[in-house]
PDB file of N, CA and C in Angstrom:
ATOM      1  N   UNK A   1     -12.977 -16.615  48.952  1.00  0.00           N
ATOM      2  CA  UNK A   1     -13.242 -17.791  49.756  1.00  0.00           C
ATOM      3  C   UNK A   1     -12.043 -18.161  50.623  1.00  0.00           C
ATOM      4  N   UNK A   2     -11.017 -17.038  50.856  1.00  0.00           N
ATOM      5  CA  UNK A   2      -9.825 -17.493  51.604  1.00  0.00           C
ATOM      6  C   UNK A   2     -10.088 -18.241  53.038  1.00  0.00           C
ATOM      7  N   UNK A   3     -11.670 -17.466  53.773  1.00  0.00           N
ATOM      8  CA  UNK A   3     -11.998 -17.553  55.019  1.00  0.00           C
ATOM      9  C   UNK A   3     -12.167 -19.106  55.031  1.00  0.00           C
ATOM     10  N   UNK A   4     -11.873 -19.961  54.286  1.00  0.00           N
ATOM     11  CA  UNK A   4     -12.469 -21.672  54.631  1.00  0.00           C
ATOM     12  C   UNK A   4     -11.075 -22.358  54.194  1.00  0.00           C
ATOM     13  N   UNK A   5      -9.743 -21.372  54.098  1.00  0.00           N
ATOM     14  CA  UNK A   5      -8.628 -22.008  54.352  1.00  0.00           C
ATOM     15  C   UNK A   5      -8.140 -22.489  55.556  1.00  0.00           C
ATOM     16  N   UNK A   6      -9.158 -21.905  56.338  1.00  0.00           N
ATOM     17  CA  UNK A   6      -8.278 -22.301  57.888  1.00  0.00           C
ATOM     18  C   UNK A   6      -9.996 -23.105  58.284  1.00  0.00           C
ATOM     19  N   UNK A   7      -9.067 -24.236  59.060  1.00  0.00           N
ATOM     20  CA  UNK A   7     -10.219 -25.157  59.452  1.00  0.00           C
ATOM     21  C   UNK A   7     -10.241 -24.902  60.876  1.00  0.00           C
ATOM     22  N   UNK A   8     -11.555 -24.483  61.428  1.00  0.00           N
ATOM     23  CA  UNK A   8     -11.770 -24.453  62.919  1.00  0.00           C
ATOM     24  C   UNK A   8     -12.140 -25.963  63.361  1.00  0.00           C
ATOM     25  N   UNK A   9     -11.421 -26.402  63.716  1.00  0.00           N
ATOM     26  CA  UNK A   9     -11.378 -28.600  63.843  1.00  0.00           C
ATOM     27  C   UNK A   9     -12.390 -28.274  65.222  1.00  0.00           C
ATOM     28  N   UNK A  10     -12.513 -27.999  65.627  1.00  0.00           N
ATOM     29  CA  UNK A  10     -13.642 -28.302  67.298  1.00  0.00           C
ATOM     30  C   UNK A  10     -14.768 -27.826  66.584  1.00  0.00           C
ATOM     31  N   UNK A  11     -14.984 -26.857  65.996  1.00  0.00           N
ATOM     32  CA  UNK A  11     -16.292 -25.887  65.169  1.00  0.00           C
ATOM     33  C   UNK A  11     -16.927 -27.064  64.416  1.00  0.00           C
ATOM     34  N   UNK A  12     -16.194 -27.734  63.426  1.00  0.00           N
ATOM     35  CA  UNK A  12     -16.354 -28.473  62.437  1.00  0.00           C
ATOM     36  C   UNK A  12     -16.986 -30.036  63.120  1.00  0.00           C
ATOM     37  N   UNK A  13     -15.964 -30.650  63.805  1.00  0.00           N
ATOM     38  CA  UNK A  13     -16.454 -31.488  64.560  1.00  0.00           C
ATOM     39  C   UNK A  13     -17.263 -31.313  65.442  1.00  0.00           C
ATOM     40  N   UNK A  14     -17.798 -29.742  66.182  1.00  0.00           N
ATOM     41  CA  UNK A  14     -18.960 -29.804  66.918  1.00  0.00           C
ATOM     42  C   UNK A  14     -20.086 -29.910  65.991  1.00  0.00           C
ATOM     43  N   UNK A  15     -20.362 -29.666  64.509  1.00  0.00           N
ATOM     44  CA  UNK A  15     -21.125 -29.763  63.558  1.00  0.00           C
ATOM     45  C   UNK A  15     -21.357 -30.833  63.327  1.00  0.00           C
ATOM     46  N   UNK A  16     -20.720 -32.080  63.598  1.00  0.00           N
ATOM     47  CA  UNK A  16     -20.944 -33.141  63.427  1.00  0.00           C
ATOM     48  C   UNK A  16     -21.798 -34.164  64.527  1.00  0.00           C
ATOM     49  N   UNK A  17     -21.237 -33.426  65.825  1.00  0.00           N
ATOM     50  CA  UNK A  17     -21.499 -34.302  66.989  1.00  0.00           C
ATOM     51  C   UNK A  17     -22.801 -32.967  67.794  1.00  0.00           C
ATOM     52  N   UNK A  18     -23.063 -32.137  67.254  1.00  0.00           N
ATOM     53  CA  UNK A  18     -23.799 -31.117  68.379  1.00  0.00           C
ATOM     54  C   UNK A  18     -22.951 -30.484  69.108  1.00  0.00           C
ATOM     55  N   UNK A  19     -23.208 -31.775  70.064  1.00  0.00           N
ATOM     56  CA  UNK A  19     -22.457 -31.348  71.623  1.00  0.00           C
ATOM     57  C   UNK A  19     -21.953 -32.113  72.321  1.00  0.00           C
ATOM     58  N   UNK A  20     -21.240 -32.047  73.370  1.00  0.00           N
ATOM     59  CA  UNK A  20     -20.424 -33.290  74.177  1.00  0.00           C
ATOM     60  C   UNK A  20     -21.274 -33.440  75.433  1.00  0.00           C
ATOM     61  N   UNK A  21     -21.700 -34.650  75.706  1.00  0.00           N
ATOM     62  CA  UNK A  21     -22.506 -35.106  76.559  1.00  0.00           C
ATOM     63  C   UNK A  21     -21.732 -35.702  77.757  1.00  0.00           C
ATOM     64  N   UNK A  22     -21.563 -34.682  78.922  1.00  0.00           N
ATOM     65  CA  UNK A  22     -20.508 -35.027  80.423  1.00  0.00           C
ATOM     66  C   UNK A  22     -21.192 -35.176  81.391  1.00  0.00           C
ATOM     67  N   UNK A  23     -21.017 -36.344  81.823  1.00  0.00           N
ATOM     68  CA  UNK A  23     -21.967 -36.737  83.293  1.00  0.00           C
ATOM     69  C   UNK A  23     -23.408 -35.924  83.169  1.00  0.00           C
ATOM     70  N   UNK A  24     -23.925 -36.317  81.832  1.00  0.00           N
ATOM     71  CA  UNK A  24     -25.698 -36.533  81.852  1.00  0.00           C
ATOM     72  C   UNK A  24     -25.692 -34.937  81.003  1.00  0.00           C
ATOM     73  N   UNK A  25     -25.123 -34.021  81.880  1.00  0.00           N
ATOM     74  CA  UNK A  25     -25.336 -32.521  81.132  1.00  0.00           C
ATOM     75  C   UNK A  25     -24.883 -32.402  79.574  1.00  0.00           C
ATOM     76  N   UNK A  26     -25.494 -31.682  78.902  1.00  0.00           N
ATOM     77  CA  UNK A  26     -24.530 -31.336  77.606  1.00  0.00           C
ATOM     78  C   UNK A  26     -23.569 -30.034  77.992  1.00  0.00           C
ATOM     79  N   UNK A  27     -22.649 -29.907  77.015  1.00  0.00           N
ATOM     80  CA  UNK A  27     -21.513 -29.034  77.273  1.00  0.00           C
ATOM     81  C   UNK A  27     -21.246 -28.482  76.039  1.00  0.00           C
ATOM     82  N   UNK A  28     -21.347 -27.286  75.153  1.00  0.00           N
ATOM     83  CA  UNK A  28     -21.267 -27.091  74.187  1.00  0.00           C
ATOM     84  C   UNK A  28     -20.299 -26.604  73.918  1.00  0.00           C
ATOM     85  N   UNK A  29     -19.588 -27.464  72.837  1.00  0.00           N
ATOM     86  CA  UNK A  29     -18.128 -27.291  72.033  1.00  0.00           C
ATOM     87  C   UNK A  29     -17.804 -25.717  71.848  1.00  0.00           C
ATOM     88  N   UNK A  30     -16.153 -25.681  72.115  1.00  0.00           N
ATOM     89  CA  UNK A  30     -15.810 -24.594  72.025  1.00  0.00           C
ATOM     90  C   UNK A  30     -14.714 -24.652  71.554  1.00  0.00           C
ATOM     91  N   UNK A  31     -14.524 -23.470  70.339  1.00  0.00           N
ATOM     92  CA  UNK A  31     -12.983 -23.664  69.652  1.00  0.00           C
ATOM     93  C   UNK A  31     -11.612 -23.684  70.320  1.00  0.00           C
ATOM     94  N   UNK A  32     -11.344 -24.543  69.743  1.00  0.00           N
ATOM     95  CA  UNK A  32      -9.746 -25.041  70.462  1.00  0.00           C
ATOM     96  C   UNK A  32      -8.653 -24.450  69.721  1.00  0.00           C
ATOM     97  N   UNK A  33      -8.635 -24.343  68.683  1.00  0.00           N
ATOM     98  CA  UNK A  33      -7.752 -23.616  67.413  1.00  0.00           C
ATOM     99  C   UNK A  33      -7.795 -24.102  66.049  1.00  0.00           C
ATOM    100  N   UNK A  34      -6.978 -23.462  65.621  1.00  0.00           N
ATOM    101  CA  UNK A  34      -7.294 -23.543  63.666  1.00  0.00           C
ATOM    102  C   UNK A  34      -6.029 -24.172  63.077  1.00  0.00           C
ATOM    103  N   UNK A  35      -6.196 -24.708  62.333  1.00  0.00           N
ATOM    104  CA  UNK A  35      -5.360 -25.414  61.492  1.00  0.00           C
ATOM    105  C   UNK A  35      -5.399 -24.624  59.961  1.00  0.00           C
ATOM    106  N   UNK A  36      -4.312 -24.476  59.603  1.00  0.00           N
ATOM    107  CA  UNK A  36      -4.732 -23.637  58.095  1.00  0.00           C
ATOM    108  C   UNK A  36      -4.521 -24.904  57.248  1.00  0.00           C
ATOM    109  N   UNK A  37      -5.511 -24.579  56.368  1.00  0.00           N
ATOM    110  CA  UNK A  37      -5.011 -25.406  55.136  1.00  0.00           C
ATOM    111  C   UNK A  37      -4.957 -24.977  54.101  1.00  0.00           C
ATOM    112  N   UNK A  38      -3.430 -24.806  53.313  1.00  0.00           N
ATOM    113  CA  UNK A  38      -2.826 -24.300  52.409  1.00  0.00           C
ATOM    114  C   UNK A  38      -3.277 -24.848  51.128  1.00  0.00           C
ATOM    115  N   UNK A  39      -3.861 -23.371  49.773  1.00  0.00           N
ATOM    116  CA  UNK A  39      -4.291 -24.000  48.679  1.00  0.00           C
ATOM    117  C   UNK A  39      -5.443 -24.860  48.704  1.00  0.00           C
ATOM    118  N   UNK A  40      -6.354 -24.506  50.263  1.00  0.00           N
ATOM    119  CA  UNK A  40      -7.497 -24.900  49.431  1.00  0.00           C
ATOM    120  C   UNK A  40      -8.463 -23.587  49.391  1.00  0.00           C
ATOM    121  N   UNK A  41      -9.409 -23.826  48.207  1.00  0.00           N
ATOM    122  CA  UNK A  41     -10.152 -22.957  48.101  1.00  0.00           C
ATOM    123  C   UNK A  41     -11.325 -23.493  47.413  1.00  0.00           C
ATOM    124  N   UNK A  42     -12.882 -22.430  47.872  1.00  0.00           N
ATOM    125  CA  UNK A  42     -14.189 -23.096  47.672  1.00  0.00           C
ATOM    126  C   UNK A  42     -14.725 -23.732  49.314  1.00  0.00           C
ATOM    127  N   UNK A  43     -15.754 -24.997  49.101  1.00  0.00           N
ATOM    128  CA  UNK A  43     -16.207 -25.215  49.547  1.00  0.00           C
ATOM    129  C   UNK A  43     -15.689 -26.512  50.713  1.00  0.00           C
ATOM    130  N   UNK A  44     -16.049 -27.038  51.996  1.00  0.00           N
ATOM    131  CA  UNK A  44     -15.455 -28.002  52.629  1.00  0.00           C
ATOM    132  C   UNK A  44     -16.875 -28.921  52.243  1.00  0.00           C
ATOM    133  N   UNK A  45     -16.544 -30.134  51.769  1.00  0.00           N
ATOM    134  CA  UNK A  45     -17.538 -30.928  52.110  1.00  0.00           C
ATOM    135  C   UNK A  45     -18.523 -31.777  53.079  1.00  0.00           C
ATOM    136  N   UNK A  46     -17.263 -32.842  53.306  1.00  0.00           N
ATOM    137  CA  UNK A  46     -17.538 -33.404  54.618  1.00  0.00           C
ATOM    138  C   UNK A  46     -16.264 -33.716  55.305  1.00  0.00           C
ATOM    139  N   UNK A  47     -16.247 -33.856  56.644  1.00  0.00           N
ATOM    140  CA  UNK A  47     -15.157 -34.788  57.366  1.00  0.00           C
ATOM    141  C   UNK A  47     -15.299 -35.636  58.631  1.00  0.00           C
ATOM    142  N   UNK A  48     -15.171 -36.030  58.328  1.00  0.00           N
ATOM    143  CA  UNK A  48     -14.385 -37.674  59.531  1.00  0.00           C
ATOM    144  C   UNK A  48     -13.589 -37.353  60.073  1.00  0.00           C
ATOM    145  N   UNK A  49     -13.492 -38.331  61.690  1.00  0.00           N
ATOM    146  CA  UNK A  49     -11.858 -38.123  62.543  1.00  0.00           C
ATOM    147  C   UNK A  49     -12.004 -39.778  62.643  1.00  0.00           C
ATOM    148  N   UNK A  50     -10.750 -39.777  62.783  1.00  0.00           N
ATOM    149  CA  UNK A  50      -9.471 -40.565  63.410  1.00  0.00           C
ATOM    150  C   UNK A  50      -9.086 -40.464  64.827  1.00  0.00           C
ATOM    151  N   UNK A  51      -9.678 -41.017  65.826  1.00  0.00           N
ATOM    152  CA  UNK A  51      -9.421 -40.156  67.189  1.00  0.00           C
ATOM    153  C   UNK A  51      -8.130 -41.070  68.049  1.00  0.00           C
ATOM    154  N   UNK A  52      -8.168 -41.913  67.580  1.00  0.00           N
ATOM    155  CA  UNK A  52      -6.651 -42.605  68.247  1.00  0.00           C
ATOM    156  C   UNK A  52      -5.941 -42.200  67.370  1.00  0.00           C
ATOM    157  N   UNK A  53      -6.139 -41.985  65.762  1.00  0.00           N
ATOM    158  CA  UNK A  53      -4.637 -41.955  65.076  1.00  0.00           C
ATOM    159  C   UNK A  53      -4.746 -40.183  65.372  1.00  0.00           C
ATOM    160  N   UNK A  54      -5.387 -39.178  66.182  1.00  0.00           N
ATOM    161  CA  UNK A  54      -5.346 -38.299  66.236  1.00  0.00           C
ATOM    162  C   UNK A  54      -5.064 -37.301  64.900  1.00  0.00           C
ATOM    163  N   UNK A  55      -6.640 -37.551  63.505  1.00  0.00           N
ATOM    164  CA  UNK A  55      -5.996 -37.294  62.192  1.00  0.00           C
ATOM    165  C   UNK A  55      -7.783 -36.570  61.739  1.00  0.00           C
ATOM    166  N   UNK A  56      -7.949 -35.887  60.999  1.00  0.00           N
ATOM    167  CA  UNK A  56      -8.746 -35.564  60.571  1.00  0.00           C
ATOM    168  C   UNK A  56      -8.901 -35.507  58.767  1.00  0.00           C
ATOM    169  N   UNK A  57     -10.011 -36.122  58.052  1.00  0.00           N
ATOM    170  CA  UNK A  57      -9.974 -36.729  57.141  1.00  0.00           C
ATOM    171  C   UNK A  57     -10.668 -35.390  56.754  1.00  0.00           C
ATOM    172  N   UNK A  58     -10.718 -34.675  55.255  1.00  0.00           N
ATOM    173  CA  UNK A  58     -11.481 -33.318  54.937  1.00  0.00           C
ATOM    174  C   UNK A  58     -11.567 -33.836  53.480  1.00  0.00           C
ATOM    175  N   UNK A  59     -12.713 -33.805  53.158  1.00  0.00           N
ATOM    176  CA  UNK A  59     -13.164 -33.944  51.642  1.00  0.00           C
ATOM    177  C   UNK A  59     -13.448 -32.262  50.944  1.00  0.00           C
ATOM    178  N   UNK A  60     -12.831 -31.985  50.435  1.00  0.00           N
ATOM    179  CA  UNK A  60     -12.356 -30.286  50.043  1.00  0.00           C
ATOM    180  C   UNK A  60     -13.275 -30.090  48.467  1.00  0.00           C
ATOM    181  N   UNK A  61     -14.851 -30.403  48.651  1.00  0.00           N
ATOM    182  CA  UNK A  61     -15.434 -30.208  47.213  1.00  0.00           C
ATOM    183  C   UNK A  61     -15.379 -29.397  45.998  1.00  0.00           C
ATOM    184  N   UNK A  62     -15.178 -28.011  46.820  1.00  0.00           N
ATOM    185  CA  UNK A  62     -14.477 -26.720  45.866  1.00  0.00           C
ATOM    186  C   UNK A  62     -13.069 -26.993  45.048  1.00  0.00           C
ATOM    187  N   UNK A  63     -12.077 -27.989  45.915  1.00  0.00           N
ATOM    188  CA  UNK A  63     -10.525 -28.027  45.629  1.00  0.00           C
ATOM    189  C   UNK A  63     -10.708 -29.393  44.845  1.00  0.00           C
ATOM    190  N   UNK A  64     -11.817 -30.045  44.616  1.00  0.00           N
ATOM    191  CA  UNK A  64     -11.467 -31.468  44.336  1.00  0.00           C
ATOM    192  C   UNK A  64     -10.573 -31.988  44.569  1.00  0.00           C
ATOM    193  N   UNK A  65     -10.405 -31.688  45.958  1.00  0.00           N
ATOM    194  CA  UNK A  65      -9.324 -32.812  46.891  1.00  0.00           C
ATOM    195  C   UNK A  65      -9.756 -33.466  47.896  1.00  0.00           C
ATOM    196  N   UNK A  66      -8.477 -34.007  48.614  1.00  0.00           N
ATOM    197  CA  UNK A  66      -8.997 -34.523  50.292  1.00  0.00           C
ATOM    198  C   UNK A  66      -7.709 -35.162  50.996  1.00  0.00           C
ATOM    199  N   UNK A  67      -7.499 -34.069  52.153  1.00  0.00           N
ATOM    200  CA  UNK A  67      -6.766 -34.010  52.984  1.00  0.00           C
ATOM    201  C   UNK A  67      -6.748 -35.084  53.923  1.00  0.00           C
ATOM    202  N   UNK A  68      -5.898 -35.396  54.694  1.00  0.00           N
ATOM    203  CA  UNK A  68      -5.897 -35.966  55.895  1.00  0.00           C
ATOM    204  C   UNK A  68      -5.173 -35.007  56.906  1.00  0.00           C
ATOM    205  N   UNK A  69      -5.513 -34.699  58.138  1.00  0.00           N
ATOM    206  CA  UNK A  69      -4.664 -33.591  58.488  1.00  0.00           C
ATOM    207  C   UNK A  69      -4.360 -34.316  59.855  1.00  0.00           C
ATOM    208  N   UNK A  70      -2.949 -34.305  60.539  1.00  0.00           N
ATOM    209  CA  UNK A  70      -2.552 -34.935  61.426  1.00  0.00           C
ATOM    210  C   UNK A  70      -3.088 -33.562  62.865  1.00  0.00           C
ATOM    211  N   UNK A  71      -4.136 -33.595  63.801  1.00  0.00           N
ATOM    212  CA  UNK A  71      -4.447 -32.716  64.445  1.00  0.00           C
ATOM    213  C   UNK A  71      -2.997 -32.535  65.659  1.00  0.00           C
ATOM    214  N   UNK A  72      -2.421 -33.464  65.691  1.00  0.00           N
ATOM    215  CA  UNK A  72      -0.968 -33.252  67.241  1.00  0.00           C
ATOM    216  C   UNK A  72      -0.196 -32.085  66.353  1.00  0.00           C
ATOM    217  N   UNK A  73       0.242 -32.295  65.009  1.00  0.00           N
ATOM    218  CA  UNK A  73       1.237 -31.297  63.917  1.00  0.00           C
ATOM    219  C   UNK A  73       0.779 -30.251  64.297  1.00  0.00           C
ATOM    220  N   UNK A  74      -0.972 -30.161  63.793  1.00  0.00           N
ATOM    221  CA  UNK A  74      -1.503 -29.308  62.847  1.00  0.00           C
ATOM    222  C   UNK A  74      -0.929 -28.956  61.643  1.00  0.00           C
ATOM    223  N   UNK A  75      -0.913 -30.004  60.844  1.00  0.00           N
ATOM    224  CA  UNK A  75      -0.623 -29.583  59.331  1.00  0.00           C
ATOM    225  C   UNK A  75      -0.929 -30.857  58.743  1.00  0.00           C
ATOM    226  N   UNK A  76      -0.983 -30.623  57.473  1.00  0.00           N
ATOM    227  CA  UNK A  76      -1.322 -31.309  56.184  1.00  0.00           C
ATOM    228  C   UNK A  76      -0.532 -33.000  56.240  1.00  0.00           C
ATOM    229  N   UNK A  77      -0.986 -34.068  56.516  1.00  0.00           N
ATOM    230  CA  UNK A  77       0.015 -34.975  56.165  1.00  0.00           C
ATOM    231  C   UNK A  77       0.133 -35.431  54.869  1.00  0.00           C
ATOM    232  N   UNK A  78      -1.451 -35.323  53.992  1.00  0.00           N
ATOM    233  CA  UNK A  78      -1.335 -35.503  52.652  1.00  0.00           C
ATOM    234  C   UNK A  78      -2.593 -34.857  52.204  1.00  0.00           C
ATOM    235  N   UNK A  79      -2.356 -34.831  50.944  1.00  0.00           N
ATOM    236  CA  UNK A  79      -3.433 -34.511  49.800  1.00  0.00           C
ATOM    237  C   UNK A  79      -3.683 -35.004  48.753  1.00  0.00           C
ATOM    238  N   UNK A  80      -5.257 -35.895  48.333  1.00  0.00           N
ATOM    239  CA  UNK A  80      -5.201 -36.132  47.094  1.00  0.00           C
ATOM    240  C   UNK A  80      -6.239 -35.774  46.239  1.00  0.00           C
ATOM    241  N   UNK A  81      -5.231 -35.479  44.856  1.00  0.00           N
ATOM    242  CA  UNK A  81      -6.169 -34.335  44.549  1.00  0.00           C
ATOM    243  C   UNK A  81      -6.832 -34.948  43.084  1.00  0.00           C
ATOM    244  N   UNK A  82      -7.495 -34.253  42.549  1.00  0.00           N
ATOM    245  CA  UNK A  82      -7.621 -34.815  40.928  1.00  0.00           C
ATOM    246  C   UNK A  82      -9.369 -35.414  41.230  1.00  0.00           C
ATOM    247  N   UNK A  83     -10.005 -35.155  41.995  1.00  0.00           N
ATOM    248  CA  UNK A  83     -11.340 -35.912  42.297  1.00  0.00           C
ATOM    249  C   UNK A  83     -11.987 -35.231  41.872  1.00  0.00           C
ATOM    250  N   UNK A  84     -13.128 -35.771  41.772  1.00  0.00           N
ATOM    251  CA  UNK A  84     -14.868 -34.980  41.245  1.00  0.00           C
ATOM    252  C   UNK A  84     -15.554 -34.418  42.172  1.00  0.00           C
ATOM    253  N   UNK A  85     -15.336 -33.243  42.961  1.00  0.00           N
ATOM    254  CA  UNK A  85     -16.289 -32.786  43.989  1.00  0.00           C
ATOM    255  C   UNK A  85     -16.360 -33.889  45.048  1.00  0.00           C
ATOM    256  N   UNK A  86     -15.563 -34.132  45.764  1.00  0.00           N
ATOM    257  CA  UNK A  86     -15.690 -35.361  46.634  1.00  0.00           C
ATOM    258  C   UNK A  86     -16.757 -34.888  47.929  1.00  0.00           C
ATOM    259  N   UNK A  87     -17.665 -35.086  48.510  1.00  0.00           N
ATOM    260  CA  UNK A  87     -18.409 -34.730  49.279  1.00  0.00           C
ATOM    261  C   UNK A  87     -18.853 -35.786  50.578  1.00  0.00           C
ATOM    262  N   UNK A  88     -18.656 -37.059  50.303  1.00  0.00           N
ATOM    263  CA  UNK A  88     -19.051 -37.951  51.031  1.00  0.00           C
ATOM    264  C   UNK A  88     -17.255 -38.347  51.944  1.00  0.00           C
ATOM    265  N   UNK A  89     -17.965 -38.621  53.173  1.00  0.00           N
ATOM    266  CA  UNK A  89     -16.325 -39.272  53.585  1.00  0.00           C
ATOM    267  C   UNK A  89     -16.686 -40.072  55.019  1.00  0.00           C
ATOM    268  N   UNK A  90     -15.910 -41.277  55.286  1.00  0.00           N
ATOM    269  CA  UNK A  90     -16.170 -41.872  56.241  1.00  0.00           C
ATOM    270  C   UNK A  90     -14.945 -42.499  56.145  1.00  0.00           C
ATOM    271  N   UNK A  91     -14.771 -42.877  57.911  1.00  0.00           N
ATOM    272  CA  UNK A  91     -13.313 -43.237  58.195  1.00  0.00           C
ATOM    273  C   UNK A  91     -13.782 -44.834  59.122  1.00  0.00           C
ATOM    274  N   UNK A  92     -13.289 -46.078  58.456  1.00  0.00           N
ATOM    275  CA  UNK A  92     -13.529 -47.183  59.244  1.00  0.00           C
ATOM    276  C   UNK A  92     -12.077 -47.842  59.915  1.00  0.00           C
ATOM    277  N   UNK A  93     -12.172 -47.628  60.989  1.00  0.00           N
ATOM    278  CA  UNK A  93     -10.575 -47.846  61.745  1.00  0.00           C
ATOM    279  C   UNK A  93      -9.666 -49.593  61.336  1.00  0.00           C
ATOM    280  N   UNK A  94     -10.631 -50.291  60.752  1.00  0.00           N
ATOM    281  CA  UNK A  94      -9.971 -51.447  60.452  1.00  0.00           C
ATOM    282  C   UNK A  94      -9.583 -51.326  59.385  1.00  0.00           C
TER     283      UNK A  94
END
């Protein structure tokens, strides 16, 4: 399961959103690059963004963890781990 160490962040977030909707047309997402994420392994659950704090939230169900990943770095800003299959995730900016 090494292949779901590296997160394709545009792939993932086009999974979320479809597609990007520009002056009426759709425009379909295209990978921008990968972020690895170290030590996880298994399954990704769900994720959320952060688009002003420029951060991506990853609920890691296989790792029973969940990342926050700073997308400007690309890398890990934290991890917490010790959870039950975390699968659900939502990010409320207040």
């Amino acid at each position: 399961m090494r292949a779901l160490a590296t997160l394709p962040v545009i792939v993932l977030i086009g999974l979320l959103v479809g597609s990007v909707v520009t002056a009426g047309a759709e425009v379909p997402l295209i990978l921008d690059r990968t972020i690895p994420l170290d030590g996880v392994s298994g399954r990704i659950g769900h994720v959320a963004v952060d688009i002003a704090g420029q951060r991506l939230l990853v609920a890691e169900l296989g790792n029973d963890s969940f990342d926050i990943v700073d997308l400007k770095a690309e890398s890990i800003l934290n991890r917490i781990g010790g959870l039950r299959e975390p699968q659900g995730i939502a990010y409320v900016p207040d």
